[in-house]
N, C-alpha and C. Protein backbone atom coordinates (compact mmCIF):
# COMPACT_ATOMS: atom_id res chain seq x y z
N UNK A 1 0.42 58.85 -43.57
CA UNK A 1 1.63 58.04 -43.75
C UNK A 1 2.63 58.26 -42.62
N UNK A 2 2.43 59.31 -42.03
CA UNK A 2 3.41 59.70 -41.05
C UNK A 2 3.12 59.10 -39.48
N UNK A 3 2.04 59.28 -39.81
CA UNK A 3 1.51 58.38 -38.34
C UNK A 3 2.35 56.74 -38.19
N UNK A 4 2.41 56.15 -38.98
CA UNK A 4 2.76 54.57 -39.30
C UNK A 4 3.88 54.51 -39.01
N UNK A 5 5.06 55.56 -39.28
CA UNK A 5 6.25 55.58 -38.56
C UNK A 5 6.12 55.34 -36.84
N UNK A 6 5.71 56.59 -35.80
CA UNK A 6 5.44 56.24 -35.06
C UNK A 6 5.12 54.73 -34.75
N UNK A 7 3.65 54.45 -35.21
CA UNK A 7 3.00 53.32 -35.17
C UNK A 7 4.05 51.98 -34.42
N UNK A 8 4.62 52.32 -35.66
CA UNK A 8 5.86 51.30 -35.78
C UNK A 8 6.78 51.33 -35.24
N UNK A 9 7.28 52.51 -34.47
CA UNK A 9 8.42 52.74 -33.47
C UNK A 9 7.53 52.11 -32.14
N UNK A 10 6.07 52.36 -31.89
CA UNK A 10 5.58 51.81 -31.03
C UNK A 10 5.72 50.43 -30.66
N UNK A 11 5.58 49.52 -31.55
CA UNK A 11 5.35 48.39 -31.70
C UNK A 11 6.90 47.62 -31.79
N UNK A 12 8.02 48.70 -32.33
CA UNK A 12 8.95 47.49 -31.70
C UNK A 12 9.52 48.40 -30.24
N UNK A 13 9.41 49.23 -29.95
CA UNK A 13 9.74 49.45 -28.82
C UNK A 13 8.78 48.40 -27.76
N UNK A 14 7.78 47.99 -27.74
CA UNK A 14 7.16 47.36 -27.06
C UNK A 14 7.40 45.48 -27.27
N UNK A 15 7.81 45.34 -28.42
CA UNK A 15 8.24 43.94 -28.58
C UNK A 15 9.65 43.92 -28.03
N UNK A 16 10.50 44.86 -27.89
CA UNK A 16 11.56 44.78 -27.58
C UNK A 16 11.39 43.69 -26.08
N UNK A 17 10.23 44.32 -25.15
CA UNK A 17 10.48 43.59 -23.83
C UNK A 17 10.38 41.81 -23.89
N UNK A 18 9.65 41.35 -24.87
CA UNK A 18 9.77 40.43 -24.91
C UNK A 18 10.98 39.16 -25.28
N UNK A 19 12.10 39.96 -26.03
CA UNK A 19 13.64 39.57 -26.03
C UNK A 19 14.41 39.18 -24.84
N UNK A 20 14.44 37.75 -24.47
CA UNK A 20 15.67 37.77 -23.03
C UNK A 20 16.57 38.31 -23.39
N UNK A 21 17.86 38.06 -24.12
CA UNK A 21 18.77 38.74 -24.24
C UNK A 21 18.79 40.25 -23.96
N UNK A 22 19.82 40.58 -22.89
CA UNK A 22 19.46 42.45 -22.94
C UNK A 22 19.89 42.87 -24.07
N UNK A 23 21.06 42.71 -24.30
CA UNK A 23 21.91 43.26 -25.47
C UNK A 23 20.96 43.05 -27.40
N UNK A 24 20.12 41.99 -27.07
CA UNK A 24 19.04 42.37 -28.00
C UNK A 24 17.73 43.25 -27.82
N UNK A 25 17.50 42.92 -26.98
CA UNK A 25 16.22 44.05 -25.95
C UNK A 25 17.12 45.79 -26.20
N UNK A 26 18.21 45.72 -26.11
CA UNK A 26 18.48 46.93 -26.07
C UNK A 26 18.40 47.21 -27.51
N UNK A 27 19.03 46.19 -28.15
CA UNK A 27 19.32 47.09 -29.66
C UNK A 27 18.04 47.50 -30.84
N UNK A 28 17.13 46.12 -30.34
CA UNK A 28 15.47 47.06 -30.43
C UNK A 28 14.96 48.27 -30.07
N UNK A 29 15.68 48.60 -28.96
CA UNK A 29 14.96 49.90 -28.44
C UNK A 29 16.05 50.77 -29.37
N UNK A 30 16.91 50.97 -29.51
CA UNK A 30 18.18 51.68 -30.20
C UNK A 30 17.19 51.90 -31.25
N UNK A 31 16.82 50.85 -32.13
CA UNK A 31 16.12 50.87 -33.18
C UNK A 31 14.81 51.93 -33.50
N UNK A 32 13.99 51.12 -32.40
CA UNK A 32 12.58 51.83 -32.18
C UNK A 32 12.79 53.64 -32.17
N UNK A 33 13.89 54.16 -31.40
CA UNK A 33 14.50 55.21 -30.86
C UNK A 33 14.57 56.10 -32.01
N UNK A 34 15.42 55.20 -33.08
CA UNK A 34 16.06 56.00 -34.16
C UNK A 34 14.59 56.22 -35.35
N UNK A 35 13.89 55.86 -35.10
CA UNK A 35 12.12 55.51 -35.65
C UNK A 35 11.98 56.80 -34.94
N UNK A 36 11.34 56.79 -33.80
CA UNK A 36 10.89 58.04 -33.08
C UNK A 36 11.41 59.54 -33.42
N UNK A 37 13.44 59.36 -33.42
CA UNK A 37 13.94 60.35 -34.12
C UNK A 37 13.37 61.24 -35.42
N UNK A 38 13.62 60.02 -35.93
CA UNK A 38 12.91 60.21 -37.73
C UNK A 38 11.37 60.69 -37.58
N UNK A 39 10.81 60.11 -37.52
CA UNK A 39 9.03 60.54 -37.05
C UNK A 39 8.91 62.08 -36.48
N UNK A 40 9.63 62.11 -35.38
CA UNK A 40 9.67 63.31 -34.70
C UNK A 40 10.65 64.40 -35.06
N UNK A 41 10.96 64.05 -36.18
CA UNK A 41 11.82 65.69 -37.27
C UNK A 41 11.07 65.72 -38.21
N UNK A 42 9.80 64.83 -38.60
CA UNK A 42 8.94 64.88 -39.67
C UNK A 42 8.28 65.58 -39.12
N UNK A 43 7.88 65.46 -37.99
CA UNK A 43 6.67 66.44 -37.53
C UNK A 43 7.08 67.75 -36.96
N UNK A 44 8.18 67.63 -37.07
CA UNK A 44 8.73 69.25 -36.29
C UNK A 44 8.53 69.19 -34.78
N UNK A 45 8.64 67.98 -33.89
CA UNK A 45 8.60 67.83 -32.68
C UNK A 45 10.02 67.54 -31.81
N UNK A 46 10.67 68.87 -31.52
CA UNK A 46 11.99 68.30 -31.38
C UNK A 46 12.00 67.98 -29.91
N UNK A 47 10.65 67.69 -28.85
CA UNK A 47 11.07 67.23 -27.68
C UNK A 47 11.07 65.52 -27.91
N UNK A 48 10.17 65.19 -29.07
CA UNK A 48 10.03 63.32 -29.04
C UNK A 48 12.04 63.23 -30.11
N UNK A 49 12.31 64.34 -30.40
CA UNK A 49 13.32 63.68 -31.05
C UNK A 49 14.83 63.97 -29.78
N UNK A 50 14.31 64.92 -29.07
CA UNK A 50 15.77 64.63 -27.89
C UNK A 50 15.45 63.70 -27.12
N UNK A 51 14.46 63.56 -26.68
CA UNK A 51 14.21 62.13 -25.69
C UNK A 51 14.55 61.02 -26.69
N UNK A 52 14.17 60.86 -27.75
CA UNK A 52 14.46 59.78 -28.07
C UNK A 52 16.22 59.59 -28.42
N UNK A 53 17.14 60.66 -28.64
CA UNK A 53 18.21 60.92 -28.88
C UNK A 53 19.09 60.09 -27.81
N UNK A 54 18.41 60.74 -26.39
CA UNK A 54 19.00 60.23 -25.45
C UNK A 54 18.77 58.37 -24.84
N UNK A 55 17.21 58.67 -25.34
CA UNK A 55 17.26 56.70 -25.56
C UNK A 55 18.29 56.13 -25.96
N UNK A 56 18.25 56.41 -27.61
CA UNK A 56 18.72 55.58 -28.31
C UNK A 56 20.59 55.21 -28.12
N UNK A 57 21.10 56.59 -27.18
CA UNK A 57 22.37 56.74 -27.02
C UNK A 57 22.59 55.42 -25.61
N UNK A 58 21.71 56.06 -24.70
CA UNK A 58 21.86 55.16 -23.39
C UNK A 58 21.72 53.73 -23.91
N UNK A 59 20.79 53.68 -24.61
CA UNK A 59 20.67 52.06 -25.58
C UNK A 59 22.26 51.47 -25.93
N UNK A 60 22.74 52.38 -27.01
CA UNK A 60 23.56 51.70 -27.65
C UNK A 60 24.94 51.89 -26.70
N UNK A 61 25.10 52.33 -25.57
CA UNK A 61 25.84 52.45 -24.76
C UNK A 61 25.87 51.25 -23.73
N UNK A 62 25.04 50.82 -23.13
CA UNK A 62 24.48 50.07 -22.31
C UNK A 62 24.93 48.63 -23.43
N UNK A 63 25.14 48.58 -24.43
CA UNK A 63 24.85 47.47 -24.99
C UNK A 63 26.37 47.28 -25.33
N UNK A 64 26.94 48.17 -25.66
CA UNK A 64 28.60 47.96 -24.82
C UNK A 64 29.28 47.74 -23.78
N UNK A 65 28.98 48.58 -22.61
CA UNK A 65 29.11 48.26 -21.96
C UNK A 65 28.92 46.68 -21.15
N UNK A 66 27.68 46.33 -21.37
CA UNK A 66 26.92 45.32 -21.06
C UNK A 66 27.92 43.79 -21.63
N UNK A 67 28.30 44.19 -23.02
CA UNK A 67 29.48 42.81 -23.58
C UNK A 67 31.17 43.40 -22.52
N UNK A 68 31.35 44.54 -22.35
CA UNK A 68 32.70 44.44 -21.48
C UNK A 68 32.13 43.33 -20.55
N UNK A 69 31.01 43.59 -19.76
CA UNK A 69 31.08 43.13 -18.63
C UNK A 69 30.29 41.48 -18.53
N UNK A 70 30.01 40.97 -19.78
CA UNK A 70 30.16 40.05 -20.08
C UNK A 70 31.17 39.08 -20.51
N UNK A 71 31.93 39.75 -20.98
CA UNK A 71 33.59 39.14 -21.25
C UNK A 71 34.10 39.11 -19.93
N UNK A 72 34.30 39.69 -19.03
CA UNK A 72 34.81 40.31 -17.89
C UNK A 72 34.47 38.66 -17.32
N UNK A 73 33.41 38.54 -16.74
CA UNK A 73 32.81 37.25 -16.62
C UNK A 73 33.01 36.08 -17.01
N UNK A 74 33.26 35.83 -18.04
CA UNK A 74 33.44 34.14 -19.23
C UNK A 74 34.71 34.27 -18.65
């Protein structure tokens, strides 16, 4: 059962690329990220859960940033 988490962090981290929007592309990966987190404190793997920590942060950072500088623009 634990595997399927992963599984599934796989699979939208990888659908994510197919989103034009970045700011949706990103918030998939945010997503996928917080999957990997979870998965990887189930298994007692705390290097897939800091990498993914730092994903999911640069994610949801980037995806702020990204609307300043879209407003900035319009």
């Amino acid at each position: 059962m634990l595997s399927w988490i992963g599984w599934i962090a796989t699979a939208c981290f990888g659908l994510s690329y197919f989103f034009k929007k970045p700011s949706t592309l990103r918030l998939i990966q945010a997503g996928a990220a917080l999957l990997w987190i979870i998965y990887g404190a189930l298994i007692h793997a705390m290097p897939v859960v800091a990498a993914n920590v730092i994903v999911a942060l640069a994610a949801v950072y980037s995806i702020f940033t990204g609307k300043k500088e879209e407003a900035k623009a319009a």
